[in-house]
C-alpha atoms as a PDB file:
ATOM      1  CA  UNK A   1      -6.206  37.704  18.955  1.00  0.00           C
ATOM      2  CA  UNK A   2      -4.159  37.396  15.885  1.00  0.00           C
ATOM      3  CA  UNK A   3      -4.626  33.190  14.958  1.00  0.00           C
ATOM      4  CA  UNK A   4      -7.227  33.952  12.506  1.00  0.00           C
ATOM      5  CA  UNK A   5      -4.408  32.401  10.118  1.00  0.00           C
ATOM      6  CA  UNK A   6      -3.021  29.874  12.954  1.00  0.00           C
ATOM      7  CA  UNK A   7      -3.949  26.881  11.317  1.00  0.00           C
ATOM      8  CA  UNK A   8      -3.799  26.261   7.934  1.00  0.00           C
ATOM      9  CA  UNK A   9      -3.721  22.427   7.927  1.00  0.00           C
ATOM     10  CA  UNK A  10      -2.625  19.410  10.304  1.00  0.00           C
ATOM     11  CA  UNK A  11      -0.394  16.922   9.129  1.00  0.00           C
ATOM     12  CA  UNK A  12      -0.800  13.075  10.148  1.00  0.00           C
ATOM     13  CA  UNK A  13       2.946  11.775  11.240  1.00  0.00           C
ATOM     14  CA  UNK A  14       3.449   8.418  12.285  1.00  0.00           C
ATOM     15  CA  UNK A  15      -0.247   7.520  12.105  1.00  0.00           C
ATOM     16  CA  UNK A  16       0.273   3.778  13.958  1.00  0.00           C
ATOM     17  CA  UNK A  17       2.389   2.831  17.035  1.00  0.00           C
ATOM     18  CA  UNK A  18       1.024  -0.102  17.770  1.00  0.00           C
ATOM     19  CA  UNK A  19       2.487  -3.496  17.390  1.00  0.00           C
ATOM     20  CA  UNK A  20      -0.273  -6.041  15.592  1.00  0.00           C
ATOM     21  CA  UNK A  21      -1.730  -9.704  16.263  1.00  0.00           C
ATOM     22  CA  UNK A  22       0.091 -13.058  17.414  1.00  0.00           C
ATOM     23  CA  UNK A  23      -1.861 -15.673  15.756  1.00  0.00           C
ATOM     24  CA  UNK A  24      -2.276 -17.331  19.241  1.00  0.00           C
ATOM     25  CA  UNK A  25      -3.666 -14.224  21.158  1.00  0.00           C
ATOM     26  CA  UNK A  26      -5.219 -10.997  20.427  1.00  0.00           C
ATOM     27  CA  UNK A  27      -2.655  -8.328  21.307  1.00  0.00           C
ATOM     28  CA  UNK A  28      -4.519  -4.691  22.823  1.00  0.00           C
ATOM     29  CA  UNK A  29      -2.070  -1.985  21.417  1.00  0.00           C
ATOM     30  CA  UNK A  30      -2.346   1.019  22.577  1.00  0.00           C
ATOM     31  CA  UNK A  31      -3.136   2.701  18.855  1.00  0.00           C
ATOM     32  CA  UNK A  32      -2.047   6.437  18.384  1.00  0.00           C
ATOM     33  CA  UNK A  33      -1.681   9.647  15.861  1.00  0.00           C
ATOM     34  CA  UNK A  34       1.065  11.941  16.051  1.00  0.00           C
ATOM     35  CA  UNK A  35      -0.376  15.570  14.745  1.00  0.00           C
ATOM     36  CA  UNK A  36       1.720  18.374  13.546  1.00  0.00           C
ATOM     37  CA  UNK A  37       0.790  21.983  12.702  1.00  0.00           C
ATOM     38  CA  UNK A  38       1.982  25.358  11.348  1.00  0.00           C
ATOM     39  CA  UNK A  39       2.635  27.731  14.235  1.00  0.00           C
ATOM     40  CA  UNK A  40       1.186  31.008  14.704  1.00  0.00           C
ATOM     41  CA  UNK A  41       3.495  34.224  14.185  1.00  0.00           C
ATOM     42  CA  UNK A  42       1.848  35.914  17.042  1.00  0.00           C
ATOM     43  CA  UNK A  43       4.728  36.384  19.629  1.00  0.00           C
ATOM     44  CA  UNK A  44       1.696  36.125  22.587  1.00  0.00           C
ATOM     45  CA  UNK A  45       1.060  32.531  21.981  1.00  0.00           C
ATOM     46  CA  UNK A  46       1.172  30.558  25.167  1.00  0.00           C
ATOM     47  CA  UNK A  47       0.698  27.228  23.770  1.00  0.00           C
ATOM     48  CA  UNK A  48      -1.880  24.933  21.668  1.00  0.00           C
ATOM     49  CA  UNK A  49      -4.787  22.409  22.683  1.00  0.00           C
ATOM     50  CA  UNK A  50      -5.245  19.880  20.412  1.00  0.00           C
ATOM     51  CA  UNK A  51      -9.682  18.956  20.297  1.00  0.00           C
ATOM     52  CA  UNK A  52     -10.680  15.590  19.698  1.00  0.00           C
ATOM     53  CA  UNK A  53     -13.709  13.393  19.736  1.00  0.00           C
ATOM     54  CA  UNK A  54     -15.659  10.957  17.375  1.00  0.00           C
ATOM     55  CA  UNK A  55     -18.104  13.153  16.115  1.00  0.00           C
ATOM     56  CA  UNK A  56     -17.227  15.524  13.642  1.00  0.00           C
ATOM     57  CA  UNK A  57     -17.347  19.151  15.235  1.00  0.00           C
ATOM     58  CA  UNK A  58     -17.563  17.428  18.538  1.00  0.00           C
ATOM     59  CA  UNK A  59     -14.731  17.500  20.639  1.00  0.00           C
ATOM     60  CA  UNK A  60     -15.061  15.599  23.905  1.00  0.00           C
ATOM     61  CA  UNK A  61     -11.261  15.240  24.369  1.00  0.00           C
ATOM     62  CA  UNK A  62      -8.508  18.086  24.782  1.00  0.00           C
ATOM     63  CA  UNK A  63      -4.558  17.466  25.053  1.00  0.00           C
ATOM     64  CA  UNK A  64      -2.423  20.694  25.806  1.00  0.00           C
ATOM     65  CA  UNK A  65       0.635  20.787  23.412  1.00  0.00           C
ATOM     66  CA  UNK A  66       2.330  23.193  25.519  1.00  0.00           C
ATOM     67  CA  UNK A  67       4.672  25.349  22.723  1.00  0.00           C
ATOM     68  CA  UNK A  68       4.645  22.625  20.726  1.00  0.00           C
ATOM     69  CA  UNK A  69       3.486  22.465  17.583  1.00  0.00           C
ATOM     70  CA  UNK A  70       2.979  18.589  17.448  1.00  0.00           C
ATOM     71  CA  UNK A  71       1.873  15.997  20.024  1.00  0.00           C
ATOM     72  CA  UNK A  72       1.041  11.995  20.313  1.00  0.00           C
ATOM     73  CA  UNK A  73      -2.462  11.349  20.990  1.00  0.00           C
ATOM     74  CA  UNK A  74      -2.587   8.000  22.031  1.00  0.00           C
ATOM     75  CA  UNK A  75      -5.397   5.621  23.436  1.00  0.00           C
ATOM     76  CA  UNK A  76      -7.143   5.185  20.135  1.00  0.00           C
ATOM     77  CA  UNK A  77      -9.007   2.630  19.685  1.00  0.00           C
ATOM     78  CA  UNK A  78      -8.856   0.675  15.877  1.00  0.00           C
ATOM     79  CA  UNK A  79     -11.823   1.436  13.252  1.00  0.00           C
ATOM     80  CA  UNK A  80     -13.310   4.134  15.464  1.00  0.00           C
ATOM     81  CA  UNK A  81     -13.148   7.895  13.030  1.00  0.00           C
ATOM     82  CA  UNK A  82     -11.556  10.155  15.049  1.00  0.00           C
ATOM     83  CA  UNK A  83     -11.670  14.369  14.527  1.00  0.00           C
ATOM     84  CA  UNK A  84      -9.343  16.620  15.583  1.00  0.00           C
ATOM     85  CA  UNK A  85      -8.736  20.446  15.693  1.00  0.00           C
ATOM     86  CA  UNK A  86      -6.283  22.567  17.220  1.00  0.00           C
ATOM     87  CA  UNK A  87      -6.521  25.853  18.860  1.00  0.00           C
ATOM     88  CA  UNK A  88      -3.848  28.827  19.618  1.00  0.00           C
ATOM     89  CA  UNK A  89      -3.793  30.071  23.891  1.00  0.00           C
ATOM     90  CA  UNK A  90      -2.383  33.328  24.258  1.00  0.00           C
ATOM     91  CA  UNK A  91      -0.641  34.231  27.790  1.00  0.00           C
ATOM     92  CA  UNK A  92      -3.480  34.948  29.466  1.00  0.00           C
ATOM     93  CA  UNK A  93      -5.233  31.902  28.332  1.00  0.00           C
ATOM     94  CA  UNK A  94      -7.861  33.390  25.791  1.00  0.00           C
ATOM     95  CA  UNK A  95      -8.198  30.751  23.080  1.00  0.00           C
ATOM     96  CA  UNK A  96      -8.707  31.178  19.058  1.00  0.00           C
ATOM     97  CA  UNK A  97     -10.799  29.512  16.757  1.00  0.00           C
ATOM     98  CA  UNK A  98     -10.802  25.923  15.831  1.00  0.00           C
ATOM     99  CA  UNK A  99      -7.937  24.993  12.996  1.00  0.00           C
ATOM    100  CA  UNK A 100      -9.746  23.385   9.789  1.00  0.00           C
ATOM    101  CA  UNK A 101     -10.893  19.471  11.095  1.00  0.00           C
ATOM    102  CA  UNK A 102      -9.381  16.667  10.139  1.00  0.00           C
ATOM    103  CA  UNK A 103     -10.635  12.975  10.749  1.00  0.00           C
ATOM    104  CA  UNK A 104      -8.179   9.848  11.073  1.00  0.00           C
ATOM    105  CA  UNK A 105      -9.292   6.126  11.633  1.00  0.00           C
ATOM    106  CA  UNK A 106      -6.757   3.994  13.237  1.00  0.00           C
ATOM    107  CA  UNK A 107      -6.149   0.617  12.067  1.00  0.00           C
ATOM    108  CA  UNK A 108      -4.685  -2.400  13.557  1.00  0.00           C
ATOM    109  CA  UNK A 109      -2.940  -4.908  11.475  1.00  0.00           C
ATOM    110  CA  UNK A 110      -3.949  -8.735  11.712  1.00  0.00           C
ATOM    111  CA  UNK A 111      -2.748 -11.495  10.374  1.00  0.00           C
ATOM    112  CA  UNK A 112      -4.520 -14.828   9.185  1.00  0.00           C
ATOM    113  CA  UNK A 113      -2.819 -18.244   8.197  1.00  0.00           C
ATOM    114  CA  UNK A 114      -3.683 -21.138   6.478  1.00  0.00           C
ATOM    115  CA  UNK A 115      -1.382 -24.030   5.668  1.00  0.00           C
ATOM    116  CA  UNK A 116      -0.757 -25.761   2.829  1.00  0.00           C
ATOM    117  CA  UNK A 117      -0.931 -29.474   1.736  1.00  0.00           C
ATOM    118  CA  UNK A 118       3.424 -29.452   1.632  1.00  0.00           C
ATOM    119  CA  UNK A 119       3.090 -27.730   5.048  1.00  0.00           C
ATOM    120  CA  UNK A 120       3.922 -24.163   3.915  1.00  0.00           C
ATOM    121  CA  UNK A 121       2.082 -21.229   5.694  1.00  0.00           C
ATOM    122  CA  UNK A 122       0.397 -18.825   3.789  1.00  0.00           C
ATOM    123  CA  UNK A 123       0.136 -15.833   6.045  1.00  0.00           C
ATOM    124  CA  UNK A 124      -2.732 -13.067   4.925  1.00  0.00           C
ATOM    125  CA  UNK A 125      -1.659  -9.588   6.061  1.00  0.00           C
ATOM    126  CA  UNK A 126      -4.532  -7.239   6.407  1.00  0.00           C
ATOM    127  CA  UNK A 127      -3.838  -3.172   7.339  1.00  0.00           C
ATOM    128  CA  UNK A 128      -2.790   0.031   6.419  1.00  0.00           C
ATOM    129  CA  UNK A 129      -2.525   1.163   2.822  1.00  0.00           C
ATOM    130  CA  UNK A 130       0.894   1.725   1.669  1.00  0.00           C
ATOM    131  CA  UNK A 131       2.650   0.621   4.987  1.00  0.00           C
ATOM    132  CA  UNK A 132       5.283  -2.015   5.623  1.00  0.00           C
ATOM    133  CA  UNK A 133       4.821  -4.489   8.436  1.00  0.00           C
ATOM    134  CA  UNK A 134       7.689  -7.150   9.580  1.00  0.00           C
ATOM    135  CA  UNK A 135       6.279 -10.953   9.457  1.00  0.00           C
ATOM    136  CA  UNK A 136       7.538 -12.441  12.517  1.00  0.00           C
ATOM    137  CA  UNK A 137       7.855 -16.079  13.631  1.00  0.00           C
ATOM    138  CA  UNK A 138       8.665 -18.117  16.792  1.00  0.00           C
ATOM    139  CA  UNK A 139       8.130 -21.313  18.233  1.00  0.00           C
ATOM    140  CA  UNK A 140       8.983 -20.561  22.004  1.00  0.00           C
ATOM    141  CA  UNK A 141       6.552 -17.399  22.290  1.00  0.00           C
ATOM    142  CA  UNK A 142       9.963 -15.371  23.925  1.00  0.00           C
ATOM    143  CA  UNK A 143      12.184 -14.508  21.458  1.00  0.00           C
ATOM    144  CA  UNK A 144      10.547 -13.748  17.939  1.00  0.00           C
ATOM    145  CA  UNK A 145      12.460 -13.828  14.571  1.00  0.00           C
ATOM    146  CA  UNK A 146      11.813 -11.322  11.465  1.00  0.00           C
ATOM    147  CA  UNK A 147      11.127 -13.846   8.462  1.00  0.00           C
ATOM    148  CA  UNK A 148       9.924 -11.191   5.989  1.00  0.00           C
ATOM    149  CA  UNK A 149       8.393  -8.079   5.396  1.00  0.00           C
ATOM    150  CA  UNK A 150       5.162  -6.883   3.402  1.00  0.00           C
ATOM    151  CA  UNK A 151       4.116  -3.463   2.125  1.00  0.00           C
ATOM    152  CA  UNK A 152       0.380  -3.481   1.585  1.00  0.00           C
ATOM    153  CA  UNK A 153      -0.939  -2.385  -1.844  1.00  0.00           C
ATOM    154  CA  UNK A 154      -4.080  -0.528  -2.515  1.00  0.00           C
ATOM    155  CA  UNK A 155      -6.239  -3.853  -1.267  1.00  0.00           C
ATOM    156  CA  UNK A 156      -4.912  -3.371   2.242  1.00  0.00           C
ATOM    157  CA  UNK A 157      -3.596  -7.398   1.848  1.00  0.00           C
ATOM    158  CA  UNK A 158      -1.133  -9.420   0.819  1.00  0.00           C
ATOM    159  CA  UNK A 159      -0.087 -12.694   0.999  1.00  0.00           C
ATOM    160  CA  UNK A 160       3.328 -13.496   2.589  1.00  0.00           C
ATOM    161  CA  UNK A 161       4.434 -17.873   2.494  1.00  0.00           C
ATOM    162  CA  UNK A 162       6.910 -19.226   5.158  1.00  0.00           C
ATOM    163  CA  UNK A 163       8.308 -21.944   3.522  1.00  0.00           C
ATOM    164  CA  UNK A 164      10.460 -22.671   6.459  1.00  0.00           C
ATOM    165  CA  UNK A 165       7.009 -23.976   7.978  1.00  0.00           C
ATOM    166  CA  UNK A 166       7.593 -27.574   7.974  1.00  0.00           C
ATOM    167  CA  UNK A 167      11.079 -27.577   9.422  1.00  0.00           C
ATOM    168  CA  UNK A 168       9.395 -26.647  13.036  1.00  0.00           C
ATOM    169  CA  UNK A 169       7.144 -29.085  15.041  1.00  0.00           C
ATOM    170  CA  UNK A 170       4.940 -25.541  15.995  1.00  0.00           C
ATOM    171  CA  UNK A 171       5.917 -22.031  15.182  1.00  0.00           C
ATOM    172  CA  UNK A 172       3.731 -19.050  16.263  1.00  0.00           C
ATOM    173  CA  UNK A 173       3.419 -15.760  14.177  1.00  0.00           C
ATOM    174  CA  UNK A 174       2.891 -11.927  13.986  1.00  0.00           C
ATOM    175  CA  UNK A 175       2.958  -8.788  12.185  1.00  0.00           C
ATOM    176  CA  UNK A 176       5.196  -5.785  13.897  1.00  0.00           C
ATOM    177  CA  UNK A 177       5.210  -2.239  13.121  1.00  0.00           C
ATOM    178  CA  UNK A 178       8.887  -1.719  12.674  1.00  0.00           C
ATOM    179  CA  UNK A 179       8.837   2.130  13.278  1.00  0.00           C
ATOM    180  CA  UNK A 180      10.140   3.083  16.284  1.00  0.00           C
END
């Protein structure tokens, strides 16, 4: 079968779709990767698998991509490594090698507060390098209000204050993933 060159890389997409913490409940997202790869030029390609488990070269998990040369894994569960590989069907269902591995570990956002003597809320924003969560805030738990946004720095945290704090008798908050 011709997919000795199938593969040459997979790309992480859209690495989180999950939403993060309420500070009065633990939220259970259901984490995911989106994976893309190159396709093959063979014209008797019938579709990809996409190989995944939690030990490297291990694969305990398979999702058929159909013709499609991306797909949503989802189910992940945060700080667990993940590997994945992707293989080429032809039409008759004969299979090529493994692409190259790559491993992804999913991470949830959370989101710590303290308050301050003048009743301001310093809000400690813990997740993905680089990414940009909304700060929201409520006091009804039912409709939630974006008061600010962070994009985390090379620490993973950042510090965000509501200053608004002491104008509300309670107000409840969380971090949201604002990619749809």
């Amino acid at each position: 079968m011709g997919f000795a060159r199938l593969l040459g890389g997979i790309l992480i997409f859209a690495a989180l779709s999950a939403p993060g913490h309420a500070s009065s409940a633990v939220v259970t997202p259901g984490l995911s990767v989106t994976l893309a790869w190159n396709p093959t030029t063979d014209l008797t390609v019938g579709g990809y698998r996409i190989y995944y488990g939690t030990a490297s070269g291990t694969y305990n998990k398979m999702v058929d991509a159909g013709k499609s040369t991306s797909a949503t894994i989802s189910g992940l569960i945060a700080g667990t490594n993940y590997f994945f590989a992707v293989t080429a069907y032809d039409l008759l269902g004969l299979e090529s090698v493994f692409s190259s591995e790559i491993s992804y570990t999913p991470v949830l956002a959370s989101l710590q507060f303290r308050v301050t003597p003048t009743h301001q809320a310093i809000l400690t924003v813990t997740g993905r390098i680089g990414h940009t969560y909304e700060i929201q805030a409520t006091q009804t738990l039912a409709s939630w209000t974006v008061i600010g946004t962070v994009t985390l720095g090379a620490s993973g945290s950042l510090d965000f204050t509501d200053t608004n704090a002491a104008s509300f008798p309670r107000r409840f908050y969380r971090t949201h993933d604002p990619r749809p």
